[in-house]
N, C-alpha and C. Protein backbone atom coordinates (compact mmCIF):
# COMPACT_ATOMS: atom_id res chain seq x y z
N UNK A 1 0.84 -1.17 0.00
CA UNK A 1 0.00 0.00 0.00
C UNK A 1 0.89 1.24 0.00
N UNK A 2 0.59 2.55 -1.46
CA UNK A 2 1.51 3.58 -1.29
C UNK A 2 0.70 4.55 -0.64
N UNK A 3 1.53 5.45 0.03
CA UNK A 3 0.61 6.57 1.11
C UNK A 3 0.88 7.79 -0.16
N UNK A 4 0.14 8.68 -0.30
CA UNK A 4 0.63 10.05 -1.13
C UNK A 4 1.22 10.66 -0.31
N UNK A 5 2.32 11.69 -1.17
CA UNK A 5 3.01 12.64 -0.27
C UNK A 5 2.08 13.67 0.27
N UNK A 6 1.12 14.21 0.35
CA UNK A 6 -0.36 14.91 0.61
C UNK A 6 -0.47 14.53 1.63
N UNK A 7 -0.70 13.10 2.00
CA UNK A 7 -1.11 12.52 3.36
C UNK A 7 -0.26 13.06 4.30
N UNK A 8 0.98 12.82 4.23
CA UNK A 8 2.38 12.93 4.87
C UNK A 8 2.58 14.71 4.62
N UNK A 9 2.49 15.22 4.06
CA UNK A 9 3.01 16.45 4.29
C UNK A 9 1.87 17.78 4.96
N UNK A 10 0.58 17.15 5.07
CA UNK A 10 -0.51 18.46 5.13
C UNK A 10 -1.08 17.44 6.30
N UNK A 11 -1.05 16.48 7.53
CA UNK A 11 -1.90 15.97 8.01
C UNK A 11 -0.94 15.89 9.71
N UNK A 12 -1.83 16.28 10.35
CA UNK A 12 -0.97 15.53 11.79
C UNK A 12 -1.72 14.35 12.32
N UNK A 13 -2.00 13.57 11.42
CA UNK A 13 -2.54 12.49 11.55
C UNK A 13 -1.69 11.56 11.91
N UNK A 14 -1.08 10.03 12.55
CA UNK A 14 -0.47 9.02 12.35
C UNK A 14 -0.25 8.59 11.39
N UNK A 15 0.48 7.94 10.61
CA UNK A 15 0.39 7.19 9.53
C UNK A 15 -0.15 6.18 9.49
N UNK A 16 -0.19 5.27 10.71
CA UNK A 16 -1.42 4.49 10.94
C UNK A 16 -2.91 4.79 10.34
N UNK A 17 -3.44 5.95 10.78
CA UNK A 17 -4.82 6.31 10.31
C UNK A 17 -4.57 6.62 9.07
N UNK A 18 -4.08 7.03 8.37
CA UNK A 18 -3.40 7.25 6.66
C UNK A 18 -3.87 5.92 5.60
N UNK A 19 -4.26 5.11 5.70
CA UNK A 19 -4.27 3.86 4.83
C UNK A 19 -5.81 4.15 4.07
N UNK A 20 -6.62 5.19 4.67
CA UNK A 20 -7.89 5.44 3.56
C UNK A 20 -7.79 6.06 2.20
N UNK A 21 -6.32 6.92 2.58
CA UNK A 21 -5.88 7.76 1.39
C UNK A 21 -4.76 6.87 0.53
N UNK A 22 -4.54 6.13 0.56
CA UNK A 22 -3.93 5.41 -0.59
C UNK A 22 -3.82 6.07 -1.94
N UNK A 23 -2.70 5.98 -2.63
CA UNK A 23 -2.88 6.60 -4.25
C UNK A 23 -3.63 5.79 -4.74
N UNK A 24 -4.17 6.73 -5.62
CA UNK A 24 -5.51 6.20 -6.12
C UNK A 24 -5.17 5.54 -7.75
N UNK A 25 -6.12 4.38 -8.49
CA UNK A 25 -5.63 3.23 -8.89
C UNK A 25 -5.58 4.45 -10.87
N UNK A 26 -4.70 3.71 -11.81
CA UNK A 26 -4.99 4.34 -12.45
C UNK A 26 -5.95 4.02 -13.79
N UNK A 27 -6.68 4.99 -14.56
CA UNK A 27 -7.77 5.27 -15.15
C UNK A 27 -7.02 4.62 -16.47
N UNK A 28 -7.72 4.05 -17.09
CA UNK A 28 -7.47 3.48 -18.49
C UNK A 28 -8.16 4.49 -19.51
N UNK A 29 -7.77 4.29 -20.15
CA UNK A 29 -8.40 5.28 -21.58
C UNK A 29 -8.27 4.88 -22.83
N UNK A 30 -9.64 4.96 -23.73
CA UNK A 30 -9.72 4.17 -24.68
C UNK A 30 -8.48 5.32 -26.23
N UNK A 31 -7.86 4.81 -26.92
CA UNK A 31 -7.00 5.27 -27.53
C UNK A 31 -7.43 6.66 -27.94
N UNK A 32 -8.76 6.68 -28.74
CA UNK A 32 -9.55 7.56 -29.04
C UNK A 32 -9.55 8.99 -28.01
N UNK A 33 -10.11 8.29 -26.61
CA UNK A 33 -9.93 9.25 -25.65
C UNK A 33 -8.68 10.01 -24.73
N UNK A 34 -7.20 9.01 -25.33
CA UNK A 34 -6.31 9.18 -24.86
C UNK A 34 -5.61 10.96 -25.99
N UNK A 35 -6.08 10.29 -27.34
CA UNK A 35 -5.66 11.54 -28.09
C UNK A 35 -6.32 12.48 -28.52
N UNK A 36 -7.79 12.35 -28.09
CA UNK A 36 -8.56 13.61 -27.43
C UNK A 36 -8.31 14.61 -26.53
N UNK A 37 -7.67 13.75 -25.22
CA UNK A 37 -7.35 14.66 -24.30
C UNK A 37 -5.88 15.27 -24.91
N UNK A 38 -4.75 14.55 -25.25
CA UNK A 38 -3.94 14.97 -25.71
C UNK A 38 -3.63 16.30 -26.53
N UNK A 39 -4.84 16.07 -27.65
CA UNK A 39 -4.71 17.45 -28.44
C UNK A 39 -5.62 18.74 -27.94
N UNK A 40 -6.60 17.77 -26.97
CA UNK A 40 -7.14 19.76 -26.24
C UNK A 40 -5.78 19.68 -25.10
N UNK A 41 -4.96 19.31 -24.61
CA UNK A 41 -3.65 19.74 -24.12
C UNK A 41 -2.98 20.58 -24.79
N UNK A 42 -2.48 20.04 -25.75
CA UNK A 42 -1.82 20.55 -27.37
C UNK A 42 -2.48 21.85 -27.35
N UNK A 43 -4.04 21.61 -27.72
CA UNK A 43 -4.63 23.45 -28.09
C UNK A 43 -4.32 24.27 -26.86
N UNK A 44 -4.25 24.00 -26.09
CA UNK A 44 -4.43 25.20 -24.79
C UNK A 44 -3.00 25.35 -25.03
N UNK A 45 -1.64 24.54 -25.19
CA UNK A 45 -0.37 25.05 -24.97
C UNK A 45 -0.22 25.97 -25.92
N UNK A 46 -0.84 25.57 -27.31
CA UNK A 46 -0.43 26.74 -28.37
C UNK A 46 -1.41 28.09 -28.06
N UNK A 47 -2.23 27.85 -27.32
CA UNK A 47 -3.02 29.43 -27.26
C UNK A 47 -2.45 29.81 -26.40
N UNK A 48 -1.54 29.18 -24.99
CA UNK A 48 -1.16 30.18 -23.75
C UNK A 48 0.25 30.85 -24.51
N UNK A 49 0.97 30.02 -25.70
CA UNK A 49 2.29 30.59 -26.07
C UNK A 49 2.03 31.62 -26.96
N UNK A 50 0.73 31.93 -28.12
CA UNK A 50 0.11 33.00 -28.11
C UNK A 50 -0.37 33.94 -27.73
N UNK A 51 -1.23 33.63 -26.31
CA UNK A 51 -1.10 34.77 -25.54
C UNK A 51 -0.17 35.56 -24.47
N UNK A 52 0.99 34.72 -24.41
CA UNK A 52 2.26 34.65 -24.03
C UNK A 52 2.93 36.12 -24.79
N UNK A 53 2.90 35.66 -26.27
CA UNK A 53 3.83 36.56 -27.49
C UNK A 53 2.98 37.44 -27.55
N UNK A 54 1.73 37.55 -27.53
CA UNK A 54 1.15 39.31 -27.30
C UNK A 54 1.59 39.74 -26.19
N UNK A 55 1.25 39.64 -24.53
CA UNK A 55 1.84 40.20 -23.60
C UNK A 55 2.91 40.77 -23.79
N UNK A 56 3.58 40.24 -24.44
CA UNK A 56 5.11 39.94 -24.67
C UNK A 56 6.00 41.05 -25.50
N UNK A 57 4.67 41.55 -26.60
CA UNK A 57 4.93 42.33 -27.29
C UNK A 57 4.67 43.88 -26.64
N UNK A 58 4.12 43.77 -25.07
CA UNK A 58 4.23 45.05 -24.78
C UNK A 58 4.64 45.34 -23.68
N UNK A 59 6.10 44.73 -23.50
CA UNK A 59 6.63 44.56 -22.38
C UNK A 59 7.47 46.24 -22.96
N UNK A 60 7.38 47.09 -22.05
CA UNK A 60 8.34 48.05 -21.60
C UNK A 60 9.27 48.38 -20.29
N UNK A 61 9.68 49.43 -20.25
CA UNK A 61 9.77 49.98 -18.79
C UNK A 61 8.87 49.77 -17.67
N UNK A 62 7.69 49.99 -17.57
CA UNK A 62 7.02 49.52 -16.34
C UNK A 62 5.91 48.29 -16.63
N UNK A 63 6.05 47.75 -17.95
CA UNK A 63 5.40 46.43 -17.74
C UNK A 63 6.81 45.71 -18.39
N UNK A 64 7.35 45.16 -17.62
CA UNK A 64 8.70 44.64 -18.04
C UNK A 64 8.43 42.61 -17.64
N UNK A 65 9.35 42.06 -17.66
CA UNK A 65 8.91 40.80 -17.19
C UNK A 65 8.74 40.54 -16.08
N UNK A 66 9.59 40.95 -15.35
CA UNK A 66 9.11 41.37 -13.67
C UNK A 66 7.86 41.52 -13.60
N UNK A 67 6.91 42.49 -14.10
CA UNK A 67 5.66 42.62 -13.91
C UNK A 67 4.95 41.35 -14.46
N UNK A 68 4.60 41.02 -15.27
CA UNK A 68 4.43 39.73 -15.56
C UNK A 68 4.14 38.46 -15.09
N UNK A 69 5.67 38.53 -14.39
CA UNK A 69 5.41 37.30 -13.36
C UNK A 69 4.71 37.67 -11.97
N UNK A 70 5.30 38.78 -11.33
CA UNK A 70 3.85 39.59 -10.42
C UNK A 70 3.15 39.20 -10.39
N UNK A 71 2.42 39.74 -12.22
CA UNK A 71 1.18 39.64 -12.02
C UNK A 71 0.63 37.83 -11.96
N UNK A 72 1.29 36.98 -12.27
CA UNK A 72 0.92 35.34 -12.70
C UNK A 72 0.64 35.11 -11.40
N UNK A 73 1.61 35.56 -10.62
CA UNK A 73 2.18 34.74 -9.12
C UNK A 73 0.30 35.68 -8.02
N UNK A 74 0.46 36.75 -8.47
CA UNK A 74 -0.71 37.31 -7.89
C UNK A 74 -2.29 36.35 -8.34
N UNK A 75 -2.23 36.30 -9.97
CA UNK A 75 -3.68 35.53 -10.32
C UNK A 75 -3.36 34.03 -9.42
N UNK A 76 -2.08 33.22 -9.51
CA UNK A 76 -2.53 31.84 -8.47
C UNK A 76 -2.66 31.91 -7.16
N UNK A 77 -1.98 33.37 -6.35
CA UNK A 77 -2.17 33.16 -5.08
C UNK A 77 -2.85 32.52 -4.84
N UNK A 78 -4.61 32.86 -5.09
CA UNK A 78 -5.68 32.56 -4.04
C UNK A 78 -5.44 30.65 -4.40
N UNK A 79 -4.96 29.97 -5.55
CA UNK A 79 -4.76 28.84 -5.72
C UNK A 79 -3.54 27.52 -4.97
N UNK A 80 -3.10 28.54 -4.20
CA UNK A 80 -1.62 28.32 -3.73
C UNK A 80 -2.00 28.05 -2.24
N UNK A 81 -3.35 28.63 -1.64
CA UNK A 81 -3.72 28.48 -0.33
C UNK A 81 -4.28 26.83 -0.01
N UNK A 82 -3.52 25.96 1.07
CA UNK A 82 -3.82 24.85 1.70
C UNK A 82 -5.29 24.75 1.37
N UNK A 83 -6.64 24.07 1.01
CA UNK A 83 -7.65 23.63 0.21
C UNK A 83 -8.13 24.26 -0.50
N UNK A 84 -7.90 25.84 -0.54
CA UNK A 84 -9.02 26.07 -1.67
C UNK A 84 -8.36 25.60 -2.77
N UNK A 85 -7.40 25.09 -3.49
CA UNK A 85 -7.71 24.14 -4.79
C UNK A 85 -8.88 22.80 -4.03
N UNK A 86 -8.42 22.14 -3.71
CA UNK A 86 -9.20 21.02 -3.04
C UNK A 86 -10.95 21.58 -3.21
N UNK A 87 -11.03 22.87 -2.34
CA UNK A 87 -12.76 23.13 -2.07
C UNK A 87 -13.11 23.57 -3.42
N UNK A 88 -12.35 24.06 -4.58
CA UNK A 88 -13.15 24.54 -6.08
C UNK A 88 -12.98 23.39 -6.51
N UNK A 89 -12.44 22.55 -6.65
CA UNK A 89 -12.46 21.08 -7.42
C UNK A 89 -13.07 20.49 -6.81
N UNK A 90 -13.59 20.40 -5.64
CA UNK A 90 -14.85 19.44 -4.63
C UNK A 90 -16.14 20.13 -5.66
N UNK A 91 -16.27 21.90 -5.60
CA UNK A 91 -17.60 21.92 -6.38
C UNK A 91 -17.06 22.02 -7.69
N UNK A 92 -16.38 22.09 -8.25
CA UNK A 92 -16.11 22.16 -10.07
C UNK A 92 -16.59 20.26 -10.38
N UNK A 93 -16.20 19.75 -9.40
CA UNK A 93 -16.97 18.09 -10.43
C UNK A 93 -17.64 17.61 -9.38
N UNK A 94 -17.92 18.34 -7.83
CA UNK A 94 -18.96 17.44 -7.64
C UNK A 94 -20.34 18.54 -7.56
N UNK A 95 -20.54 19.50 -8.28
CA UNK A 95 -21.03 20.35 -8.01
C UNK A 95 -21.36 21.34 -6.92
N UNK A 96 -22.83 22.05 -6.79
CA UNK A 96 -23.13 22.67 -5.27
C UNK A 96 -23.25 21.33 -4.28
N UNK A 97 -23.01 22.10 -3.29
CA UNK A 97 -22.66 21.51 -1.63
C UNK A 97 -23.09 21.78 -0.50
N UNK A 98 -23.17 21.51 0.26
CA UNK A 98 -23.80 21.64 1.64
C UNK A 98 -22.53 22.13 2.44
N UNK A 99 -22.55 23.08 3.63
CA UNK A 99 -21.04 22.50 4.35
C UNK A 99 -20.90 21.50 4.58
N UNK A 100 -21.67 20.53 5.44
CA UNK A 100 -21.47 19.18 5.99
C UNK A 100 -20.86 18.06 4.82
N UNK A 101 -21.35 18.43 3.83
CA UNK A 101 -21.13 17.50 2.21
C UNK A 101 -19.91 17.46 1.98
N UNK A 102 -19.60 18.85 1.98
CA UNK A 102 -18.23 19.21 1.89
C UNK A 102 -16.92 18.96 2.75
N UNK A 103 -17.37 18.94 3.72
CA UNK A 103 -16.72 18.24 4.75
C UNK A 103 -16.08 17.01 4.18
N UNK A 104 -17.43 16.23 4.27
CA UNK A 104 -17.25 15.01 4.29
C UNK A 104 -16.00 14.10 2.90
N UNK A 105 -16.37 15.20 1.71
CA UNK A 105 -16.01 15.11 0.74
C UNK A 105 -14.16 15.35 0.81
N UNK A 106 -13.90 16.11 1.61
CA UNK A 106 -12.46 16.75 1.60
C UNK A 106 -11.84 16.13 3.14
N UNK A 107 -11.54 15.14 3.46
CA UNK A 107 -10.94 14.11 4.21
C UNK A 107 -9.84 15.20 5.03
N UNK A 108 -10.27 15.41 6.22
CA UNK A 108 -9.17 16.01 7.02
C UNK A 108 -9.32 17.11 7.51
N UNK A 109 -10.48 17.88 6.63
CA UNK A 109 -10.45 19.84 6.97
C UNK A 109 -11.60 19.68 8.69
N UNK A 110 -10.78 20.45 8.86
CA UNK A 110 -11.65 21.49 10.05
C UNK A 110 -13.01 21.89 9.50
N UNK A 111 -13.96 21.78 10.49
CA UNK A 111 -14.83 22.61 10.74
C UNK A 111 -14.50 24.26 10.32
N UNK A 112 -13.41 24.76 11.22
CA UNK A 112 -13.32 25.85 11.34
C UNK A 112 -12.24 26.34 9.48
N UNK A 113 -11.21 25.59 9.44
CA UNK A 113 -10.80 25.47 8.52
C UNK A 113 -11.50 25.58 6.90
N UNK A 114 -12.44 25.00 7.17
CA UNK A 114 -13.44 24.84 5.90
C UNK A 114 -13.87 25.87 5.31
N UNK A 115 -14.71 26.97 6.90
CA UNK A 115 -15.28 28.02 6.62
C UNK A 115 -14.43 29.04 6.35
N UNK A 116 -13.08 29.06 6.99
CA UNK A 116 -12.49 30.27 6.87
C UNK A 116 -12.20 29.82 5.54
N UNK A 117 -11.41 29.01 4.93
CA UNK A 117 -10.96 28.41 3.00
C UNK A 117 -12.75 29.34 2.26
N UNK A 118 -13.87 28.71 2.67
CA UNK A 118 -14.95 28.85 2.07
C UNK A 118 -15.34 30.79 1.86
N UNK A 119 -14.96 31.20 3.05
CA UNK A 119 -15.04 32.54 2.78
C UNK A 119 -14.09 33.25 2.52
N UNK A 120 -13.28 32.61 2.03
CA UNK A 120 -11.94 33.23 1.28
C UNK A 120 -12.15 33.52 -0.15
N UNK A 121 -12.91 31.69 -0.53
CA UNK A 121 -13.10 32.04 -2.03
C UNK A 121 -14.46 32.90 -2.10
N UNK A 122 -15.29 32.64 -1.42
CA UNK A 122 -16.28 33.79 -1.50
C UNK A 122 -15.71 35.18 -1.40
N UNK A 123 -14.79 35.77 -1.10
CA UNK A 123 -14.13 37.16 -1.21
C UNK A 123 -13.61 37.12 -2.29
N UNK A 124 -13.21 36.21 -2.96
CA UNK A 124 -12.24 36.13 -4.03
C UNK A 124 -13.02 36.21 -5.60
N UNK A 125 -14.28 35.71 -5.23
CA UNK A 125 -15.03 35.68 -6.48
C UNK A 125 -15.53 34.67 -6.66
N UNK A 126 -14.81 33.45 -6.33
CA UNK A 126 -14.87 32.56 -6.74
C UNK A 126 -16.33 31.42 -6.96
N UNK A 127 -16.35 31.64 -5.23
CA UNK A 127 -17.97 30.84 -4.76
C UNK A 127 -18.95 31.75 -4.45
N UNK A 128 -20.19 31.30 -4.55
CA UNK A 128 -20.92 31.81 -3.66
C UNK A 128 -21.57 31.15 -2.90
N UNK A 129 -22.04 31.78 -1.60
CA UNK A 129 -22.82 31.44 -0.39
C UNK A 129 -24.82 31.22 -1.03
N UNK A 130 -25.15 30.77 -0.73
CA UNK A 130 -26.61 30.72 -1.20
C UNK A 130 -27.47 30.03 -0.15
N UNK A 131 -28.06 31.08 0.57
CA UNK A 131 -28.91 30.84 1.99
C UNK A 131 -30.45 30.45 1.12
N UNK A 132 -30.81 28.79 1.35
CA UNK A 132 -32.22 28.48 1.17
C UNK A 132 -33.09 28.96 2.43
N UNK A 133 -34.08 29.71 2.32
CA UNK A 133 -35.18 30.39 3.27
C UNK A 133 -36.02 28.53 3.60
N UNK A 134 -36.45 28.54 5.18
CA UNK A 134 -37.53 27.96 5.16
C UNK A 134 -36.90 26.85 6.53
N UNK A 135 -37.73 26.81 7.09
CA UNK A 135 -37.23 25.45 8.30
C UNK A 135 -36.66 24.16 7.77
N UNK A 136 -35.94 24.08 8.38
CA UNK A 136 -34.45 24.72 8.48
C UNK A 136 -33.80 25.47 6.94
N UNK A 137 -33.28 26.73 7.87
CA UNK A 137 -32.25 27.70 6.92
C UNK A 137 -31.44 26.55 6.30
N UNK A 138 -31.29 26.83 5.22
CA UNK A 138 -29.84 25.71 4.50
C UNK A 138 -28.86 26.65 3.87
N UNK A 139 -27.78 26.51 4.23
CA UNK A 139 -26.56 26.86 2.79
C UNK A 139 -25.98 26.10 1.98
N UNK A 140 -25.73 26.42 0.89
CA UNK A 140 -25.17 25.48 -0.03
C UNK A 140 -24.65 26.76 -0.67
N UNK A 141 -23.27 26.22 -1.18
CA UNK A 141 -21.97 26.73 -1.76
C UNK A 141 -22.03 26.27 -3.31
N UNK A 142 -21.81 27.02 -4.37
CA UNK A 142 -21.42 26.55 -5.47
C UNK A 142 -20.77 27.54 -6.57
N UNK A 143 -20.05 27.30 -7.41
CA UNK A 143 -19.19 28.36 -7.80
C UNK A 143 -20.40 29.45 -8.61
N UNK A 144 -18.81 30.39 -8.89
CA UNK A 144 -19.30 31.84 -9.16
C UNK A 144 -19.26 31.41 -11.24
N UNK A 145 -19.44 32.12 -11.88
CA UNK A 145 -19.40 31.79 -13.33
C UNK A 145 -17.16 31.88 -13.29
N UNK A 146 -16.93 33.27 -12.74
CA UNK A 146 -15.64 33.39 -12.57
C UNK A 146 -15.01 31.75 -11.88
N UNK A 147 -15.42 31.09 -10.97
CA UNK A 147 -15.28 30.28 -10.36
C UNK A 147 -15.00 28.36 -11.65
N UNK A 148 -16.24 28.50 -12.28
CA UNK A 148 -16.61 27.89 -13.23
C UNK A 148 -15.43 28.20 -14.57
N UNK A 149 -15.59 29.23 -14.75
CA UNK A 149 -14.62 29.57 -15.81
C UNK A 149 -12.96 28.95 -15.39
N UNK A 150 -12.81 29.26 -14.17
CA UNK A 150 -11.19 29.12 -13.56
C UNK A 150 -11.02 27.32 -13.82
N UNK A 151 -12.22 26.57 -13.13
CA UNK A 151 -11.85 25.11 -13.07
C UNK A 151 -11.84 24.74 -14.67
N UNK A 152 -12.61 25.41 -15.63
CA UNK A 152 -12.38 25.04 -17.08
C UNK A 152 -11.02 25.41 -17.74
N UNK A 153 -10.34 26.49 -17.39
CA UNK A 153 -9.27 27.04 -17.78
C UNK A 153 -8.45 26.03 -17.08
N UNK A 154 -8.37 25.52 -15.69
CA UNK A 154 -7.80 24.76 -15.17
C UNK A 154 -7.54 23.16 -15.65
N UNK A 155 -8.55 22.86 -16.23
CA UNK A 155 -8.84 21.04 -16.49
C UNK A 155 -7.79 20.78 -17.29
N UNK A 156 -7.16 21.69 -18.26
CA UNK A 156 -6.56 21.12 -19.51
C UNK A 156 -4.76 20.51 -18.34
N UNK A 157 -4.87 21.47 -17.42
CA UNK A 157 -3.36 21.28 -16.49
C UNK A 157 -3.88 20.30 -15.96
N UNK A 158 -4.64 19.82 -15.23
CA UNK A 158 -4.85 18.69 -14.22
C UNK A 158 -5.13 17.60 -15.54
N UNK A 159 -5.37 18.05 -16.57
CA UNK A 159 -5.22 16.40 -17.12
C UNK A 159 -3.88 16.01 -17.56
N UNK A 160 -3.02 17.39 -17.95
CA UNK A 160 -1.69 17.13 -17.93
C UNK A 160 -0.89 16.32 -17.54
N UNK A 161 -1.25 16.59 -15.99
CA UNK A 161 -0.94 16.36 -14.51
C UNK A 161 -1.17 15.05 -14.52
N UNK A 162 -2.31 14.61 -14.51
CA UNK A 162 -2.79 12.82 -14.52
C UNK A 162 -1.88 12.16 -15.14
N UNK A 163 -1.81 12.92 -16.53
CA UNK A 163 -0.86 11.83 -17.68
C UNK A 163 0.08 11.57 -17.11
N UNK A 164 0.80 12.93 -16.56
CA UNK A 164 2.24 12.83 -16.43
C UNK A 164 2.89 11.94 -15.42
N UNK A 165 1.97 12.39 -14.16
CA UNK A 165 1.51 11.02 -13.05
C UNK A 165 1.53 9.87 -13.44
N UNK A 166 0.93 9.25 -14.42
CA UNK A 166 0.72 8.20 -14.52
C UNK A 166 -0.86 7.56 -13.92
N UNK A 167 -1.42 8.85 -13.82
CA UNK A 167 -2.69 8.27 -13.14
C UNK A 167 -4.54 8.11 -14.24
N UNK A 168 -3.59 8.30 -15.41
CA UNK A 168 -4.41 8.18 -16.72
C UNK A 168 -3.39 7.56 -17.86
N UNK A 169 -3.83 6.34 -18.52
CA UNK A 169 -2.85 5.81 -19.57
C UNK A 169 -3.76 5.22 -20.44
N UNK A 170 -3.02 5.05 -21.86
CA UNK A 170 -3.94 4.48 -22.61
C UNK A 170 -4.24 3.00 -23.05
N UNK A 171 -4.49 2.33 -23.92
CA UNK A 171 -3.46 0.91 -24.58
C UNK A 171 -2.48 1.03 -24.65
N UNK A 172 -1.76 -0.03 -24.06
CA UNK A 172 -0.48 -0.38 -24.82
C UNK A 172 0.00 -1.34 -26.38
């Protein structure tokens, strides 16, 4: 049984209690679907190196490359924070959520943890809060269109990511 480095690096758990998170087994893919995903990979690399060479073309004195990366390192911050990748990819494929759902869904977070991640991306744009009226009050969380847009802009890297992992392969 392999433990992920995830388990081990973000948990003060035992490693004992660790054996639910196991790496997870990998996804087969029919050839067809292997060079599907491949070439919307392919398209997104040639449009980011396009929109790369425009930026690029108006790099001066105060938008120089320095600024640039600024600005990159500023758009992933909010992505760089301990779950909120985890809590937009909990609702980007499992849709809206409950807190408790969500919880349950993201193995390890706090109570308290959850909400403060949850109203982070709600400041950020990302989610929104959505209070159902009526005995009992309910909330449920689900992204913003900005929110929606980010995990689509996002998918083409996390399938990258799988391949490269090894956690998506095709025929041999």
């Amino acid at each position: 049984m392999v433990i992920t480095r995830r388990c081990i690096l973000y948990t003060r758990y035992l490693v004992a209690n660790l054996f639910h998170m196991t790496s997870h087994p990998t996804l087969k893919l029919t050839k067809t679907d292997v060079n599907k995903v491949q070439r919307s990979i392919d398209d997104v690399m040639v449009e980011g190196s396009d929109i790369r060479r425009i930026f690029g073309k108006y790099n001066d004195e105060v938008f120089d490359v320095g600024w640039e990366v600024d600005a990159a390192v500023d758009a992933f911050s909010v992505f760089s924070s301990r779950w909120t990748t985890e809590i937009l990819a909990t609702l980007y494929i499992a849709g809206d959520r409950r807190f408790n759902e969500m919880r349950g869904l993201l193995r390890g977070i706090s109570s308290r943890t959850l909400s403060d991640k949850l109203t982070t991306c709600v400041e950020h744009g990302l989610v929104q809060r959505v209070v159902e009226e009526g005995p009992p009050v309910r909330v449920k969380y689900s992204l913003t269109e900005h929110g929606r847009m980010a995990g689509r802009l996002l998918g083409p890297l996390v399938a990258y990511m799988k391949i490269h992992q090894g956690r998506i392969v095709g025929p041999k």
